[in-house]
PDB file of N, CA and C in Angstrom:
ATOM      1  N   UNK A   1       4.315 -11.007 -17.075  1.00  0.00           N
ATOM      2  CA  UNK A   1       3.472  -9.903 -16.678  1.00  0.00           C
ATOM      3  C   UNK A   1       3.505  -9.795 -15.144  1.00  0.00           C
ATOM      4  N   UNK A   2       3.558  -8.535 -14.423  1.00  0.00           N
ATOM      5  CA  UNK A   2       3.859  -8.220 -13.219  1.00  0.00           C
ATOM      6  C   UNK A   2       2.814  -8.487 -12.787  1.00  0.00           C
ATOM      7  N   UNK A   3       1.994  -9.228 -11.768  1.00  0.00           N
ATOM      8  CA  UNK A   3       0.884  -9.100 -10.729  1.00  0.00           C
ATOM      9  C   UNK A   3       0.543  -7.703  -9.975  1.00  0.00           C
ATOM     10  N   UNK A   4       0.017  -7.470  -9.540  1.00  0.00           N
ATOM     11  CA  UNK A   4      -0.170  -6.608  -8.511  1.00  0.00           C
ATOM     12  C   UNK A   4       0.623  -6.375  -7.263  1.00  0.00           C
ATOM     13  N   UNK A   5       0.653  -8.001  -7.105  1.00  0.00           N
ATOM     14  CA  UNK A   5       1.634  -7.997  -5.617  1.00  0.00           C
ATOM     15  C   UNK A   5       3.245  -7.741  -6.090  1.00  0.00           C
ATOM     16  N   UNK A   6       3.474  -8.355  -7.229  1.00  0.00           N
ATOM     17  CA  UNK A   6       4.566  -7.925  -7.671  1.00  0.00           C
ATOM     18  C   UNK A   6       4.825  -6.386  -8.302  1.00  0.00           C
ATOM     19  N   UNK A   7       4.075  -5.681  -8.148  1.00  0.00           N
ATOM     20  CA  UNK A   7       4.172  -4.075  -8.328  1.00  0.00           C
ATOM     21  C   UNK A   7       4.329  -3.231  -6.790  1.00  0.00           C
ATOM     22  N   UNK A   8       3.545  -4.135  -6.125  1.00  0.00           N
ATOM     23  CA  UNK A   8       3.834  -3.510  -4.697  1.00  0.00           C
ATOM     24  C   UNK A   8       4.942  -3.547  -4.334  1.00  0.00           C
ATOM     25  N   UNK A   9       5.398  -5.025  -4.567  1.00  0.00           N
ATOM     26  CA  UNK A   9       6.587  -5.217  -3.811  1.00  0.00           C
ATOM     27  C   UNK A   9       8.010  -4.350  -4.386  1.00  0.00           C
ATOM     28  N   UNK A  10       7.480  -4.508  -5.774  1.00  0.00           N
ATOM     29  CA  UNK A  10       8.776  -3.360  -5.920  1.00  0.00           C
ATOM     30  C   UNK A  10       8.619  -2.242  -5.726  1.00  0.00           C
ATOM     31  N   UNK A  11       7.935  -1.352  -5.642  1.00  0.00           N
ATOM     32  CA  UNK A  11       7.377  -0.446  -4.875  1.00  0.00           C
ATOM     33  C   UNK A  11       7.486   0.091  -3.704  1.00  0.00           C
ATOM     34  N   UNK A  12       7.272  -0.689  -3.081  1.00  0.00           N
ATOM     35  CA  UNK A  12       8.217  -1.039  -1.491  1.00  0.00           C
ATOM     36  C   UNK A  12       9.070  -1.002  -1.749  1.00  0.00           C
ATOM     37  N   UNK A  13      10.019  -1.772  -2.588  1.00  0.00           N
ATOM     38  CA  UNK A  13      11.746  -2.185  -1.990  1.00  0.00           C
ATOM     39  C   UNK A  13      12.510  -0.780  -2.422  1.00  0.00           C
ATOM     40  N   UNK A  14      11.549  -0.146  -3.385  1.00  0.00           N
ATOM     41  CA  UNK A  14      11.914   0.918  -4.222  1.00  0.00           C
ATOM     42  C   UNK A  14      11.550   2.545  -3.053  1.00  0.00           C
ATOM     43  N   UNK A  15      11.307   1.790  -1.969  1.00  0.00           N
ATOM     44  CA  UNK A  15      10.626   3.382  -1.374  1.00  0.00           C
ATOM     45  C   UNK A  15       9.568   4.070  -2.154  1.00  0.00           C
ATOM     46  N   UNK A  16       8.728   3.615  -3.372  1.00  0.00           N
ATOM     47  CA  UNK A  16       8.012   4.428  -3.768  1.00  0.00           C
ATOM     48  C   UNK A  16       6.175   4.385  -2.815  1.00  0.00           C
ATOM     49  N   UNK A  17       6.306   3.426  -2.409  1.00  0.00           N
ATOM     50  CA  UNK A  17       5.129   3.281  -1.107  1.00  0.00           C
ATOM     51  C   UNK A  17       5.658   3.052  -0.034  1.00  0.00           C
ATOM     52  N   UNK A  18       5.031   3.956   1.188  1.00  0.00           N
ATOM     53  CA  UNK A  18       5.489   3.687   2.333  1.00  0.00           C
ATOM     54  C   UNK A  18       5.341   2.557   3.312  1.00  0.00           C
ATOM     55  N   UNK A  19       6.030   2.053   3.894  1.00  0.00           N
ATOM     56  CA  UNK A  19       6.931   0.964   4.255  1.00  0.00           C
ATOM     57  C   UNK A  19       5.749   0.473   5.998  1.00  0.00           C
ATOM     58  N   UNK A  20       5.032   1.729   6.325  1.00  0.00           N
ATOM     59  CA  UNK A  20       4.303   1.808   7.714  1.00  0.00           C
ATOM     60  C   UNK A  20       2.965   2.114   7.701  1.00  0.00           C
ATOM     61  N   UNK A  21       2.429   1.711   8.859  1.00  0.00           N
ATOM     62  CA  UNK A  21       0.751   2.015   8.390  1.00  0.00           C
ATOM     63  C   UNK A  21       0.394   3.662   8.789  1.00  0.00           C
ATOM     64  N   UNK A  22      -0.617   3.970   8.554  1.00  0.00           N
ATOM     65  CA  UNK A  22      -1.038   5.355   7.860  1.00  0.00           C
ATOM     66  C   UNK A  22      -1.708   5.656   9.553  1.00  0.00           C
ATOM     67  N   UNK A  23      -1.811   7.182   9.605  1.00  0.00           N
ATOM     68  CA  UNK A  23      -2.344   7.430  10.657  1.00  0.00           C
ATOM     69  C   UNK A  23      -3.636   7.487  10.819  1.00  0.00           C
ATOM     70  N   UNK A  24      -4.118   7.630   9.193  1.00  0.00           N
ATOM     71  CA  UNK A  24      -5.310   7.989   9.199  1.00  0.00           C
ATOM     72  C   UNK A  24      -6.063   6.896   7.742  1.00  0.00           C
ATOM     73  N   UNK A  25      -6.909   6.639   7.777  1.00  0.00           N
ATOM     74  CA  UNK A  25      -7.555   6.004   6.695  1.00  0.00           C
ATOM     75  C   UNK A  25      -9.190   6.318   6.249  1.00  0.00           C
ATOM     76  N   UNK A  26      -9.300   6.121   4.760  1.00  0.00           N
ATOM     77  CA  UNK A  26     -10.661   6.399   4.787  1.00  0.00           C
ATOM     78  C   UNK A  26     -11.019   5.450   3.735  1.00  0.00           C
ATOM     79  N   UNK A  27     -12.584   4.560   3.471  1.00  0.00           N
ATOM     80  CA  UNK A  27     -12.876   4.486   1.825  1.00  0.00           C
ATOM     81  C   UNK A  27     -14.091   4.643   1.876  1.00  0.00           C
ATOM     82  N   UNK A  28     -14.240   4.800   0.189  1.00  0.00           N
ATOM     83  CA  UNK A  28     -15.604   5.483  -0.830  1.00  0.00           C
ATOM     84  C   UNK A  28     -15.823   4.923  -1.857  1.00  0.00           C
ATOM     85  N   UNK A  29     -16.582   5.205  -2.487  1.00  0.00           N
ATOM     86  CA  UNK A  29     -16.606   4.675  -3.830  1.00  0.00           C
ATOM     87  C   UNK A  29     -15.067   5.710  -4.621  1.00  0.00           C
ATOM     88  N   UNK A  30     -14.835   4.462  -5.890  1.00  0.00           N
ATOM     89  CA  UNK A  30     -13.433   4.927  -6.413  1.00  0.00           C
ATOM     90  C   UNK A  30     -13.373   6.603  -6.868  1.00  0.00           C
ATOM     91  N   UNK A  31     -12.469   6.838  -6.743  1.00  0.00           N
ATOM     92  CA  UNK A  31     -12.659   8.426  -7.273  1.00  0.00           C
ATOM     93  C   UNK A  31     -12.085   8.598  -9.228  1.00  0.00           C
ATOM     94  N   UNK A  32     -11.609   7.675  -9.493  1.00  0.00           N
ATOM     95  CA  UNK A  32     -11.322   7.370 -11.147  1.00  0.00           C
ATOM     96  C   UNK A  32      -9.474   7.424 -11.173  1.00  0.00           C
ATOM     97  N   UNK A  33      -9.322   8.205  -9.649  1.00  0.00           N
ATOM     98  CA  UNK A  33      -7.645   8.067  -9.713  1.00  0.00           C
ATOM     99  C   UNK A  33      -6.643   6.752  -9.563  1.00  0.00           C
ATOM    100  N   UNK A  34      -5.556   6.724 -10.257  1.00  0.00           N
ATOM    101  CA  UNK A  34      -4.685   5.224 -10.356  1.00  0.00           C
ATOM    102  C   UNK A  34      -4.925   5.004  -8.861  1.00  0.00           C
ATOM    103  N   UNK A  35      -4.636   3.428  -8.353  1.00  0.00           N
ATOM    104  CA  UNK A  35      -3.980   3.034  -7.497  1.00  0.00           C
ATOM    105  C   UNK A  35      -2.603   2.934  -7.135  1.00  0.00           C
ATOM    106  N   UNK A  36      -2.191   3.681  -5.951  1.00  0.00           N
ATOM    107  CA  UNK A  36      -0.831   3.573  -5.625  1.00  0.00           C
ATOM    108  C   UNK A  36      -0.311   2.343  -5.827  1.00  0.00           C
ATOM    109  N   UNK A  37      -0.863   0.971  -6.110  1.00  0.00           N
ATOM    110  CA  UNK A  37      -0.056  -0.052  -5.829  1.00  0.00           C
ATOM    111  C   UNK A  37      -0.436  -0.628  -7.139  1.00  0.00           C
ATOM    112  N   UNK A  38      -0.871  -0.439  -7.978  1.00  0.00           N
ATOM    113  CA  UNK A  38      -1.210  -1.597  -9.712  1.00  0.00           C
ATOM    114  C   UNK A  38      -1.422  -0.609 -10.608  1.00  0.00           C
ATOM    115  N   UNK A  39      -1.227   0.970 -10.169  1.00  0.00           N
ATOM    116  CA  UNK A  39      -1.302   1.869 -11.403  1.00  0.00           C
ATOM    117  C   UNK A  39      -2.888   2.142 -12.342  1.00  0.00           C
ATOM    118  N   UNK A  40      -3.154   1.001 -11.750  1.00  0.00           N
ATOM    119  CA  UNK A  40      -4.869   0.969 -12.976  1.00  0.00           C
ATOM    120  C   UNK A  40      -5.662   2.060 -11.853  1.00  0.00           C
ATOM    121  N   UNK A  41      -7.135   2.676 -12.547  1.00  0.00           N
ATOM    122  CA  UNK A  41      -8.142   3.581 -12.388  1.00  0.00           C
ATOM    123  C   UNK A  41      -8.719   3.121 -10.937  1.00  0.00           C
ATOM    124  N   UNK A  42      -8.883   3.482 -10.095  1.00  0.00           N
ATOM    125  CA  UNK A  42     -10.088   3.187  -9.007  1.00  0.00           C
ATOM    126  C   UNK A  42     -11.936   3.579  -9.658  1.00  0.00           C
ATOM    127  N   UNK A  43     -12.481   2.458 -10.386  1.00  0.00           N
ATOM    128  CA  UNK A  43     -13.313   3.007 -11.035  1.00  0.00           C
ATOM    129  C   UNK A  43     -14.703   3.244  -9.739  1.00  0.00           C
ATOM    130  N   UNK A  44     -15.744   4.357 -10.185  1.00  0.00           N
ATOM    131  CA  UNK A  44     -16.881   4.501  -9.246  1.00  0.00           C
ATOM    132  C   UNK A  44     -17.863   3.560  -8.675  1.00  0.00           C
ATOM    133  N   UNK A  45     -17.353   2.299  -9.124  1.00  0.00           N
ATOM    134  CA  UNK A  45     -18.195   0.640  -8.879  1.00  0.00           C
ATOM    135  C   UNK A  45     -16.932   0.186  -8.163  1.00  0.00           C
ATOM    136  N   UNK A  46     -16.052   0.552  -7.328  1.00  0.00           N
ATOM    137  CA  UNK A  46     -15.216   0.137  -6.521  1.00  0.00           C
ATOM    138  C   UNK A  46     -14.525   0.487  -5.133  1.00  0.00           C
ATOM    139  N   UNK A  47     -14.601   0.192  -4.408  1.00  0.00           N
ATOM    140  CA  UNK A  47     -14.026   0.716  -3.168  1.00  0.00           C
ATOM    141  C   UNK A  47     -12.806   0.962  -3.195  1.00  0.00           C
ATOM    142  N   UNK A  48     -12.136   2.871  -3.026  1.00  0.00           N
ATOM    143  CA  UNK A  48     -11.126   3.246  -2.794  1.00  0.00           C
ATOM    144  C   UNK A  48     -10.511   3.305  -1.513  1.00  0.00           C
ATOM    145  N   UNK A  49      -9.714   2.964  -1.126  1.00  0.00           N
ATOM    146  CA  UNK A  49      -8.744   3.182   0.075  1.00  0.00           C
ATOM    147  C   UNK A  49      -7.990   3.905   0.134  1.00  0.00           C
ATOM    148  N   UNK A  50      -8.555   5.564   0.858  1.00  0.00           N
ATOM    149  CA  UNK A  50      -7.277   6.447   1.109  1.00  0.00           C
ATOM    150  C   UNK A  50      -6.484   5.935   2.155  1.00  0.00           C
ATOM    151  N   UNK A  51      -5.374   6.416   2.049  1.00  0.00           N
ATOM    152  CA  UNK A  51      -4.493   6.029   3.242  1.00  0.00           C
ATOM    153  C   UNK A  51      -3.497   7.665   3.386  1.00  0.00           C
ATOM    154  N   UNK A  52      -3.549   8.221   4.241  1.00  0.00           N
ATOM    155  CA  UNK A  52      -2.899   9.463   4.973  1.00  0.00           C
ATOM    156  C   UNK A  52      -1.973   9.174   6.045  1.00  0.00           C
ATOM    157  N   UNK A  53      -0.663   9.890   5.350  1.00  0.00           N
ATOM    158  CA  UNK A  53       0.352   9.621   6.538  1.00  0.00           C
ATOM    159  C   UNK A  53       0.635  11.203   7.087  1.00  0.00           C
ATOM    160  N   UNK A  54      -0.058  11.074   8.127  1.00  0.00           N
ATOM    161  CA  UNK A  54      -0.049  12.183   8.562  1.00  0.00           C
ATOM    162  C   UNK A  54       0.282  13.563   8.112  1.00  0.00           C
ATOM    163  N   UNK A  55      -0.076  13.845   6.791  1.00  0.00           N
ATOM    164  CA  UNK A  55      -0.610  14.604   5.817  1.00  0.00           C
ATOM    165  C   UNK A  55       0.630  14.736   5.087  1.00  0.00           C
ATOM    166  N   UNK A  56       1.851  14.139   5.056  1.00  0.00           N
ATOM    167  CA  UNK A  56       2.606  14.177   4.392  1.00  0.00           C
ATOM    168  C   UNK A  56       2.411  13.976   2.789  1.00  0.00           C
ATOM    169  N   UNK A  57       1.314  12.720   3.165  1.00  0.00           N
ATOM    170  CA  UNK A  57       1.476  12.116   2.099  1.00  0.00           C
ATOM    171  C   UNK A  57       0.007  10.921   1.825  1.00  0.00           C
ATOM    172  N   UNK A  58      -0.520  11.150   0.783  1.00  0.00           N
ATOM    173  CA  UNK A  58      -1.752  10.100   0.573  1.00  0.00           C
ATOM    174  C   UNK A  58      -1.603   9.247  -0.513  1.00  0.00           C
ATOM    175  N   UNK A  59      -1.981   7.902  -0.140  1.00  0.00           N
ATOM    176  CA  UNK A  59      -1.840   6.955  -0.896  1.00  0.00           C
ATOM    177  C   UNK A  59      -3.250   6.479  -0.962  1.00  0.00           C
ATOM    178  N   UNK A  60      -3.436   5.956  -2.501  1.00  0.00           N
ATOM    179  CA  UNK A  60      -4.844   5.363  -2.760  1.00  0.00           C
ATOM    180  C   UNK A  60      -5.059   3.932  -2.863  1.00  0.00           C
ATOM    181  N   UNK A  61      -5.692   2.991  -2.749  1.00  0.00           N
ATOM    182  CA  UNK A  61      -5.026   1.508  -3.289  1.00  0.00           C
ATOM    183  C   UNK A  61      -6.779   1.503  -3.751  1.00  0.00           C
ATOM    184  N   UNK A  62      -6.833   0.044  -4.683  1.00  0.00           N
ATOM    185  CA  UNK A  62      -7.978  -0.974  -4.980  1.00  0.00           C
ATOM    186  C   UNK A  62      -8.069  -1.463  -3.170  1.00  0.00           C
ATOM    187  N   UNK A  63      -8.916  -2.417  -2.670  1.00  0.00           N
ATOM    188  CA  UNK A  63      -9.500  -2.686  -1.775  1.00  0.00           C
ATOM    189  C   UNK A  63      -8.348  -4.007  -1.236  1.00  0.00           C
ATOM    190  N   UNK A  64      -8.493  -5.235  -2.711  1.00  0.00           N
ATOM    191  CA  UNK A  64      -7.498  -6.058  -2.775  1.00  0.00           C
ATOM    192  C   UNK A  64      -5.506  -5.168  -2.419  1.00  0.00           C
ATOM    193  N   UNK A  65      -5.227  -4.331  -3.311  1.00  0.00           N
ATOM    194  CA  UNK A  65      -4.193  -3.950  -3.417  1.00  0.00           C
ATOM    195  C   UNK A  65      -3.999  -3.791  -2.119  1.00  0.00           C
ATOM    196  N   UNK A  66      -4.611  -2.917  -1.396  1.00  0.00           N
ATOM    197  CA  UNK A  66      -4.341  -2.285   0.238  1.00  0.00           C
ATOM    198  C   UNK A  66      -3.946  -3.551   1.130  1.00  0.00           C
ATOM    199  N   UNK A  67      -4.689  -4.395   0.747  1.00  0.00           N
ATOM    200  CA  UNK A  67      -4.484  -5.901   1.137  1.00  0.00           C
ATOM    201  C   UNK A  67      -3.519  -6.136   1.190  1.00  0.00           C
ATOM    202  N   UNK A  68      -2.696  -6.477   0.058  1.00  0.00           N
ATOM    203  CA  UNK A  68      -2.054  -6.889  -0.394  1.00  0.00           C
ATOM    204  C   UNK A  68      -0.276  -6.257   0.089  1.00  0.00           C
ATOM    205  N   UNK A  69      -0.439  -4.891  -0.054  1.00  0.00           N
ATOM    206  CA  UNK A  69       0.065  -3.762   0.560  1.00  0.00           C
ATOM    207  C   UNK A  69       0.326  -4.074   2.340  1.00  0.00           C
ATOM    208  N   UNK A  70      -0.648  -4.427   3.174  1.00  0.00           N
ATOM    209  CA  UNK A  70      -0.733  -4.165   4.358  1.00  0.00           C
ATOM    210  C   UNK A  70      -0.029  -5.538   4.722  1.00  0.00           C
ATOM    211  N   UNK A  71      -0.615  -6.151   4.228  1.00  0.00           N
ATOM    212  CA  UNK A  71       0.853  -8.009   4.465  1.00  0.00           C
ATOM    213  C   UNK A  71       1.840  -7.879   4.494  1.00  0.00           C
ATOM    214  N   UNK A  72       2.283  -7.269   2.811  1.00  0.00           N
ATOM    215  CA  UNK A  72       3.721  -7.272   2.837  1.00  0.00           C
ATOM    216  C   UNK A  72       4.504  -6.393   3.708  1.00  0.00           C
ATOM    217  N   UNK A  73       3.969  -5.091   4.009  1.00  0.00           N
ATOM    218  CA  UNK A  73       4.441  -4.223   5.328  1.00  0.00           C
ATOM    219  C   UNK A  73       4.317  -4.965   6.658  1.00  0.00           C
ATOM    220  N   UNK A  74       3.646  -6.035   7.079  1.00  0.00           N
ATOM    221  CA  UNK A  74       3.299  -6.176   8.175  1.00  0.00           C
ATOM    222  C   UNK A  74       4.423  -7.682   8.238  1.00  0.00           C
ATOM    223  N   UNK A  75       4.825  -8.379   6.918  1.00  0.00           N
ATOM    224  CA  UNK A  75       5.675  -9.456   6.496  1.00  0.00           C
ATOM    225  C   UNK A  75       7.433  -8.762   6.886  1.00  0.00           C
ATOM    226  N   UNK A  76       7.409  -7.524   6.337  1.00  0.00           N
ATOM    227  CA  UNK A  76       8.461  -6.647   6.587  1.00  0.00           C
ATOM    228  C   UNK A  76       8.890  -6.290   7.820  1.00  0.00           C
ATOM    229  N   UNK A  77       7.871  -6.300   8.760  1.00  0.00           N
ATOM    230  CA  UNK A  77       7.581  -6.012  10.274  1.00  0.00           C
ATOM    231  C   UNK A  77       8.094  -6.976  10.843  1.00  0.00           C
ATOM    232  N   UNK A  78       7.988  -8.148  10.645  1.00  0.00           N
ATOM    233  CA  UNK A  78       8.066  -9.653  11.158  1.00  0.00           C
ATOM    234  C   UNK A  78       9.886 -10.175  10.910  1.00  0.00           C
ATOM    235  N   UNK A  79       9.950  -9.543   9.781  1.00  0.00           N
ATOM    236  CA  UNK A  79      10.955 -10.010   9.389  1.00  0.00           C
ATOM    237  C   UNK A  79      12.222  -8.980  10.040  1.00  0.00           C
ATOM    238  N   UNK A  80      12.086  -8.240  10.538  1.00  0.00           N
ATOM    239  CA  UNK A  80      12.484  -7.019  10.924  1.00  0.00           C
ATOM    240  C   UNK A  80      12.996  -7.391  13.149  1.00  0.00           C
ATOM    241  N   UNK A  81      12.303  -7.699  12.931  1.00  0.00           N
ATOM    242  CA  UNK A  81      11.517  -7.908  14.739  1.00  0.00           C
ATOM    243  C   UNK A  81      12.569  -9.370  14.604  1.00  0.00           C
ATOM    244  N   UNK A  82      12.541 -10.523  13.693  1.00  0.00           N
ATOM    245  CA  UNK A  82      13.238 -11.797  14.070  1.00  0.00           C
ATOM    246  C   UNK A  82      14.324 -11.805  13.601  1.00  0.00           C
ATOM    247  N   UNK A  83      15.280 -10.574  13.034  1.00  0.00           N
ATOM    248  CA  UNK A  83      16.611 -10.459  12.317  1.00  0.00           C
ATOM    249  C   UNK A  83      17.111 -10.404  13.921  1.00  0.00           C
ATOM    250  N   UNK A  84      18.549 -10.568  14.122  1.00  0.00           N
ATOM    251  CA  UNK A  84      19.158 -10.946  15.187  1.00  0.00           C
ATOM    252  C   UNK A  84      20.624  -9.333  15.376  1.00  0.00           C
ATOM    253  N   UNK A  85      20.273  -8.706  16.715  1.00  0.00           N
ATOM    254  CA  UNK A  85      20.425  -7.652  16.551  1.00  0.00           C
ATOM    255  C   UNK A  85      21.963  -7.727  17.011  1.00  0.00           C
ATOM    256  N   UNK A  86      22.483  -6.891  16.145  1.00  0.00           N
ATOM    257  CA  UNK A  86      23.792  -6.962  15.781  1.00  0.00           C
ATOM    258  C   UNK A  86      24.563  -5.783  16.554  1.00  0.00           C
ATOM    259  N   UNK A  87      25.450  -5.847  17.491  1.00  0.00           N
ATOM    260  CA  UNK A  87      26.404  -4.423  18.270  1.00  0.00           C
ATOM    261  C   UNK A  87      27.338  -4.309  17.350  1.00  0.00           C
TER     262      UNK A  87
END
């Protein structure tokens, strides 16, 4: 069974979530819509995380997921920055 983090991550590798942080962010109580990153409901007893990329595009996560989400982009960052740059 896939975890969560393991839905993100393919997700990511898949381009289906974006890869950078958002320009804009907001949260509320859940609005009942999936989470971009585990597919399940954001129910109204939960904190939703919009995330807006500069209106291209909005992504929702669970509170954890966004978490979870913002590591592995920021793991991607790291890993990115210490690859050894090639002419």
């Amino acid at each position: 069974m896939d975890t969560p983090a393991d839905k993100i991550r393919e997700k990511l590798s898949e381009g289906l979530l974006p890869g950078k942080t958002p320009a804009h962010a907001w949260c509320g109580y859940g609005s009942g819509k999936p989470c971009n990153g585990c597919n399940e409901p954001i129910l109204s007893t939960e904190v939703e995380h919009e995330l807006d990329f500069n209106g291209a595009r909005t992504v929702r996560f669970h509170a954890a997921c966004e978490a979870i989400w913002r590591s592995l982009i920021a793991q991607g960052a790291k890993k990115a920055a210490d690859s050894p740059i090639r002419a």
